[in-house]
N, C-alpha and C. Protein backbone atom coordinates (compact mmCIF):
# COMPACT_ATOMS: atom_id res chain seq x y z
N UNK A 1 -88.34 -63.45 -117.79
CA UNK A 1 -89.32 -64.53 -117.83
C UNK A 1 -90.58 -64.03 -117.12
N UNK A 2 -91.69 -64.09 -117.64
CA UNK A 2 -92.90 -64.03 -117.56
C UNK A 2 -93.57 -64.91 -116.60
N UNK A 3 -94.75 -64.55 -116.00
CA UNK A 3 -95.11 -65.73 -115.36
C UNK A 3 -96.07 -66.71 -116.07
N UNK A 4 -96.50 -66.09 -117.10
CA UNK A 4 -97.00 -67.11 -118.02
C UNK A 4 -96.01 -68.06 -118.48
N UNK A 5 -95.00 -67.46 -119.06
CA UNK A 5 -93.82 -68.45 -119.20
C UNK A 5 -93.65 -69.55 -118.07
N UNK A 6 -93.44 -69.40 -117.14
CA UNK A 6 -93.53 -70.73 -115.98
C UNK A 6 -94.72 -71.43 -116.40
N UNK A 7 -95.75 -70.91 -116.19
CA UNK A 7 -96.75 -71.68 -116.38
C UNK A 7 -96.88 -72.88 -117.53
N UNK A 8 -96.17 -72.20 -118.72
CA UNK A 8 -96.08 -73.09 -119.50
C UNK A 8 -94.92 -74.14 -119.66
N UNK A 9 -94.06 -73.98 -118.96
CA UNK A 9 -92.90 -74.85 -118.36
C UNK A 9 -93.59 -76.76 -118.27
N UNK A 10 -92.88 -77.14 -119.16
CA UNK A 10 -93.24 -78.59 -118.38
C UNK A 10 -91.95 -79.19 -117.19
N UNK A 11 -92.33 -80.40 -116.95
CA UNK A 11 -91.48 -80.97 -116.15
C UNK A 11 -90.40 -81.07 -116.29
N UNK A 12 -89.84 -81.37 -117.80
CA UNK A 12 -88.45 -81.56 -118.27
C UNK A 12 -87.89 -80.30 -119.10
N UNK A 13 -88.99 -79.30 -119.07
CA UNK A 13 -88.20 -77.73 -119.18
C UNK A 13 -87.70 -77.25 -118.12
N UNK A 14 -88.04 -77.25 -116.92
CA UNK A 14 -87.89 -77.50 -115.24
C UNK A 14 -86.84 -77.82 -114.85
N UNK A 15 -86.38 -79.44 -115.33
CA UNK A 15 -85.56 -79.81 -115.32
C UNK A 15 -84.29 -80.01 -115.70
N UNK A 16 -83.90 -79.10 -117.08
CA UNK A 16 -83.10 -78.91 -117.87
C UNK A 16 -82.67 -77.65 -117.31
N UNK A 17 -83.46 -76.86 -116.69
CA UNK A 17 -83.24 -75.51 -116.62
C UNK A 17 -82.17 -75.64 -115.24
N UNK A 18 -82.68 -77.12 -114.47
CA UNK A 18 -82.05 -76.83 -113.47
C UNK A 18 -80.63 -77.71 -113.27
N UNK A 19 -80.50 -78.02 -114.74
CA UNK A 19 -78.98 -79.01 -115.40
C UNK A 19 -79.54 -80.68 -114.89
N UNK A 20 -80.29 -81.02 -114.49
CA UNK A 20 -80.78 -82.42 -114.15
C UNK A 20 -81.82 -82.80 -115.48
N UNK A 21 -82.33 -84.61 -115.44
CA UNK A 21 -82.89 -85.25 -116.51
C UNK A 21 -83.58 -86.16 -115.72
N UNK A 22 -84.13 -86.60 -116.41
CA UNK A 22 -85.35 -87.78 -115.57
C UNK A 22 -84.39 -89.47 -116.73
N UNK A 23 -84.21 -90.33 -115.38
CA UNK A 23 -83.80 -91.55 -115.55
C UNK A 23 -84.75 -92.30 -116.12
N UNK A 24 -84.22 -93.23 -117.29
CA UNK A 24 -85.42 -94.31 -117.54
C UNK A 24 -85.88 -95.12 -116.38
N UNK A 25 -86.82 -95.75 -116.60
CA UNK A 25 -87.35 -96.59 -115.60
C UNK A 25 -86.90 -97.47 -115.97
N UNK A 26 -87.12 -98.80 -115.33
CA UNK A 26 -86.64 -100.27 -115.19
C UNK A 26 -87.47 -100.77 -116.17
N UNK A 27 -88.87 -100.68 -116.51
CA UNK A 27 -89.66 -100.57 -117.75
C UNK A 27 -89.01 -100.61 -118.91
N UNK A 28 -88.76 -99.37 -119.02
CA UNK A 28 -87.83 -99.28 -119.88
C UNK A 28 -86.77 -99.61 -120.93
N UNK A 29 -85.74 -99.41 -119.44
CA UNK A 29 -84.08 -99.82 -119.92
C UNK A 29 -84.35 -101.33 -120.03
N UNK A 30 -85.45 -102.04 -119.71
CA UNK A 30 -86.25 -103.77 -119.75
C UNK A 30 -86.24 -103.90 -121.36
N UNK A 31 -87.07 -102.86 -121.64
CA UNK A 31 -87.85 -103.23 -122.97
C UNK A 31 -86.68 -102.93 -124.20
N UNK A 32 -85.59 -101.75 -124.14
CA UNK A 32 -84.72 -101.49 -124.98
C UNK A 32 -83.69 -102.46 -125.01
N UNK A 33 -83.89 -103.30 -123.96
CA UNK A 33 -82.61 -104.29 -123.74
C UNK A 33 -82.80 -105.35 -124.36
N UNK A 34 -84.49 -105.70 -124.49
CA UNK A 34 -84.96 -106.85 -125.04
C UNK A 34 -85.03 -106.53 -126.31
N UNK A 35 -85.60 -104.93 -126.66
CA UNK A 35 -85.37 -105.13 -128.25
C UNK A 35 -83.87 -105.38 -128.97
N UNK A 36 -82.75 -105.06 -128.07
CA UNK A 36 -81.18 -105.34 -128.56
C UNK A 36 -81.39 -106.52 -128.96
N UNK A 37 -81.37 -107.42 -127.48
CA UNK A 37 -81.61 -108.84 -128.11
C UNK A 37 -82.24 -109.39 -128.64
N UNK A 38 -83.40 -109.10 -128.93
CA UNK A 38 -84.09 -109.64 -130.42
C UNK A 38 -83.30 -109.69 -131.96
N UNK A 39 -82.65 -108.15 -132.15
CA UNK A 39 -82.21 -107.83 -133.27
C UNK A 39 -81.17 -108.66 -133.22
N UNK A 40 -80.41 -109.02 -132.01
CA UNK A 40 -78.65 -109.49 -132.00
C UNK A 40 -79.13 -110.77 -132.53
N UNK A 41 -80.85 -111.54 -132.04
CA UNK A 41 -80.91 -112.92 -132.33
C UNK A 41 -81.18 -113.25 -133.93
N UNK A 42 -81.83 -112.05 -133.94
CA UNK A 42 -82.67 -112.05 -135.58
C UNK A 42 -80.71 -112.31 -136.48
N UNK A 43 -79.71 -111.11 -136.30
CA UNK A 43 -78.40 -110.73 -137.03
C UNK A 43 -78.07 -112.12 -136.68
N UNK A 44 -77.92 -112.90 -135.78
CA UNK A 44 -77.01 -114.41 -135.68
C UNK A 44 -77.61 -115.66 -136.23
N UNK A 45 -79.14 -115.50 -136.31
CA UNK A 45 -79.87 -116.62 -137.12
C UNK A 45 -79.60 -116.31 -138.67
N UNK A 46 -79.56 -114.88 -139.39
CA UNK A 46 -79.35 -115.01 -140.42
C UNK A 46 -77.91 -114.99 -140.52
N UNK A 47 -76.69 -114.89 -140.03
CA UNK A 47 -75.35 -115.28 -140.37
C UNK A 47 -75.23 -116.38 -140.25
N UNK A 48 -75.90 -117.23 -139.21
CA UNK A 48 -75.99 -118.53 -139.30
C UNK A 48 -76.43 -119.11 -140.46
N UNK A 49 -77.61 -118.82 -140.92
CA UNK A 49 -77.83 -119.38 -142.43
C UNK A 49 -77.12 -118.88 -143.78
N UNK A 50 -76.67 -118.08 -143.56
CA UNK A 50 -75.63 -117.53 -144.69
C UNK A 50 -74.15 -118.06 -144.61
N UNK A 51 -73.45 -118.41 -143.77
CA UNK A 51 -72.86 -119.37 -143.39
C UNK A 51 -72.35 -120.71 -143.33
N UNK A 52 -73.92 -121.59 -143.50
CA UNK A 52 -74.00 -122.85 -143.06
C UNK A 52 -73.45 -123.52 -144.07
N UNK A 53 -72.74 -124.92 -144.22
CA UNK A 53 -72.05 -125.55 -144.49
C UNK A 53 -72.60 -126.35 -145.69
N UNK A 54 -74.04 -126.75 -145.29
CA UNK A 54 -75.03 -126.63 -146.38
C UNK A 54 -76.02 -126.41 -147.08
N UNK A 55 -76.39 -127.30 -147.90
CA UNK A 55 -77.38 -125.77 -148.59
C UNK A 55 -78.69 -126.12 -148.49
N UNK A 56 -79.50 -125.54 -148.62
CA UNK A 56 -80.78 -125.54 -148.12
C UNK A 56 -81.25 -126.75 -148.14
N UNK A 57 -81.76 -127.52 -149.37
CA UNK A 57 -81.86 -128.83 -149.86
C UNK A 57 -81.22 -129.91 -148.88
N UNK A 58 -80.10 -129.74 -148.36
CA UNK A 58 -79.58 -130.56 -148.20
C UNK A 58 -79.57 -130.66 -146.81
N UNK A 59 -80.13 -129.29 -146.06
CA UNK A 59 -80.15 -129.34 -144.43
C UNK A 59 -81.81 -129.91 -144.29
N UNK A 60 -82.78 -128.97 -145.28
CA UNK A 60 -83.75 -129.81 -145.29
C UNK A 60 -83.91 -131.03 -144.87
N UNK A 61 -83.03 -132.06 -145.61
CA UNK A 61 -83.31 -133.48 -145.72
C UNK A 61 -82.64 -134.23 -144.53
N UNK A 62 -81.58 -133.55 -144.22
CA UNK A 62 -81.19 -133.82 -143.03
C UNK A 62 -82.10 -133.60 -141.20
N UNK A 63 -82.80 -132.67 -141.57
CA UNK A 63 -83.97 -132.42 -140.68
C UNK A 63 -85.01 -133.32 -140.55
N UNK A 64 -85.56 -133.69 -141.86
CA UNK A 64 -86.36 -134.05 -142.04
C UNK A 64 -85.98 -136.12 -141.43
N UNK A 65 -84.79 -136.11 -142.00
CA UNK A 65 -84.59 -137.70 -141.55
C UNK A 65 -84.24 -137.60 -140.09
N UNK A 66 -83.34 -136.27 -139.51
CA UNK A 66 -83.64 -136.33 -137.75
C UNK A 66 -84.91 -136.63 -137.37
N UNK A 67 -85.77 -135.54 -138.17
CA UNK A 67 -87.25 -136.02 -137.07
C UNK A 67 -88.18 -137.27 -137.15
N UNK A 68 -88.00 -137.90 -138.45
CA UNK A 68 -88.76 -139.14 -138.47
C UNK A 68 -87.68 -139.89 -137.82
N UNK A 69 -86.67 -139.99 -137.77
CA UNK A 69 -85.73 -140.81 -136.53
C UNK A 69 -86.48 -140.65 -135.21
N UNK A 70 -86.79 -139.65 -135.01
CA UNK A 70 -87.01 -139.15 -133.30
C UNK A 70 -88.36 -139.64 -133.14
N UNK A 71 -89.72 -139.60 -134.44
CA UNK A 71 -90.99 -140.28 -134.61
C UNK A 71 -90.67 -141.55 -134.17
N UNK A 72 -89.90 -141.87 -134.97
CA UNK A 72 -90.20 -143.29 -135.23
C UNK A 72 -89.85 -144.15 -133.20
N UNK A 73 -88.13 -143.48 -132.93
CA UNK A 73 -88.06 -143.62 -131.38
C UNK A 73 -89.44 -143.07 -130.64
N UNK A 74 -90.05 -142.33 -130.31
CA UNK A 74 -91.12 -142.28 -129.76
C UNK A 74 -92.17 -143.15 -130.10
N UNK A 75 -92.46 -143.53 -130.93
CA UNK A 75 -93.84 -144.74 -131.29
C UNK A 75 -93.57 -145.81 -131.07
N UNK A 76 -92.07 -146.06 -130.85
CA UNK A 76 -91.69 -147.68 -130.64
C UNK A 76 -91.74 -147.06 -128.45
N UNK A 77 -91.39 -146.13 -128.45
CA UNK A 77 -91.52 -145.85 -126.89
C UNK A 77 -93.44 -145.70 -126.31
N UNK A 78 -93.75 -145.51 -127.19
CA UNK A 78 -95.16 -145.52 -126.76
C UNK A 78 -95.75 -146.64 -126.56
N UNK A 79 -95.10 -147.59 -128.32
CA UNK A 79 -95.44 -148.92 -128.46
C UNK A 79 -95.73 -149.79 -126.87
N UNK A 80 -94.28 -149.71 -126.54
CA UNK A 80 -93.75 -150.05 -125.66
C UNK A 80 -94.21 -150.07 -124.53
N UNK A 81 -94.37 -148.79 -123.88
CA UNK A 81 -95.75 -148.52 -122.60
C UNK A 81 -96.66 -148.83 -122.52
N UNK A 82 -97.49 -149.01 -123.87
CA UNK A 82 -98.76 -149.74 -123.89
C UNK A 82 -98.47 -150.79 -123.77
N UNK A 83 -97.74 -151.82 -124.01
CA UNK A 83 -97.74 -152.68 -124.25
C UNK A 83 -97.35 -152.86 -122.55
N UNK A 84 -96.31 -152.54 -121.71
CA UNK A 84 -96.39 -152.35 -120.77
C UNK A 84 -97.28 -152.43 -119.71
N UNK A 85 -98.28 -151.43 -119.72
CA UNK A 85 -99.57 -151.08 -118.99
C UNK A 85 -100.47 -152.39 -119.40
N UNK A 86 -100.84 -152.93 -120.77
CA UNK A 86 -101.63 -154.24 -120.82
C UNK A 86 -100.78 -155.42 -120.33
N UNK A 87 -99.64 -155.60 -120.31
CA UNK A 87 -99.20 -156.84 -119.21
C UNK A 87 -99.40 -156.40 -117.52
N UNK A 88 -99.42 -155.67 -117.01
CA UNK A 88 -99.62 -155.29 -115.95
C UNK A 88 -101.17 -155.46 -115.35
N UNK A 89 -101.76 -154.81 -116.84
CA UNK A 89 -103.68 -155.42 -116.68
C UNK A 89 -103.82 -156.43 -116.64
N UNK A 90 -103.07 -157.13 -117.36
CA UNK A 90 -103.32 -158.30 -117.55
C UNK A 90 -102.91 -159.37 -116.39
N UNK A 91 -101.90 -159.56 -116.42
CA UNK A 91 -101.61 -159.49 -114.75
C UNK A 91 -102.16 -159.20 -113.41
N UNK A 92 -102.62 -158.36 -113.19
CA UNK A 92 -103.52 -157.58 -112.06
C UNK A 92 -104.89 -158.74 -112.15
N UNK A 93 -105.53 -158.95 -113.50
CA UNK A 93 -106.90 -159.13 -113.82
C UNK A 93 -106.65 -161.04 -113.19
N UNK A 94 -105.05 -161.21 -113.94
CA UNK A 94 -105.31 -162.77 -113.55
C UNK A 94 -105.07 -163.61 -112.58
């Protein structure tokens, strides 16, 4: 070996040479862990829909009548507070 050869040595030629490796960082082994779980979430949402009991149409409509259920409870709850807050004004004022 040459001494130009060293020179051109990087860190992890260095390091190989001397049977050791450089550890991921916490960075890292962070970000590869999160991409696992992305993919594991992406693979279980689509077995979940490949799966499901019913069929598109029909979960649709079922969604769709949950959430105007849940509208409709919130506007009668809003109703409600307002209606609330003006007896209280009203009250207060008289």
């Amino acid at each position: 070996m040459k001494l130009n050869d060293i020179r051109d040595l990087t860190k992890e030629d260095l390091l190989a040479r001397l049977g050791l490796t450089i550890s991921p960082t916490t960075g890292q082994r962070l970000g590869s862990t999160l991409g696992i779980l992305a993919v594991g979430l992406l693979v279980g949402a689509g077995v979940a829909l490949l799966l499901a009991p019913k069929s598109g149409r029909e979960l649709r409509s079922d969604l769709e009548e949950g959430l105007g259920d849940a509208r409709r409870r919130a506007d009668e709850a809003v109703a409600g507070a307002i209606q609330t807050a003006r007896n209280a004004v009203t009250g207060a004022t008289t």
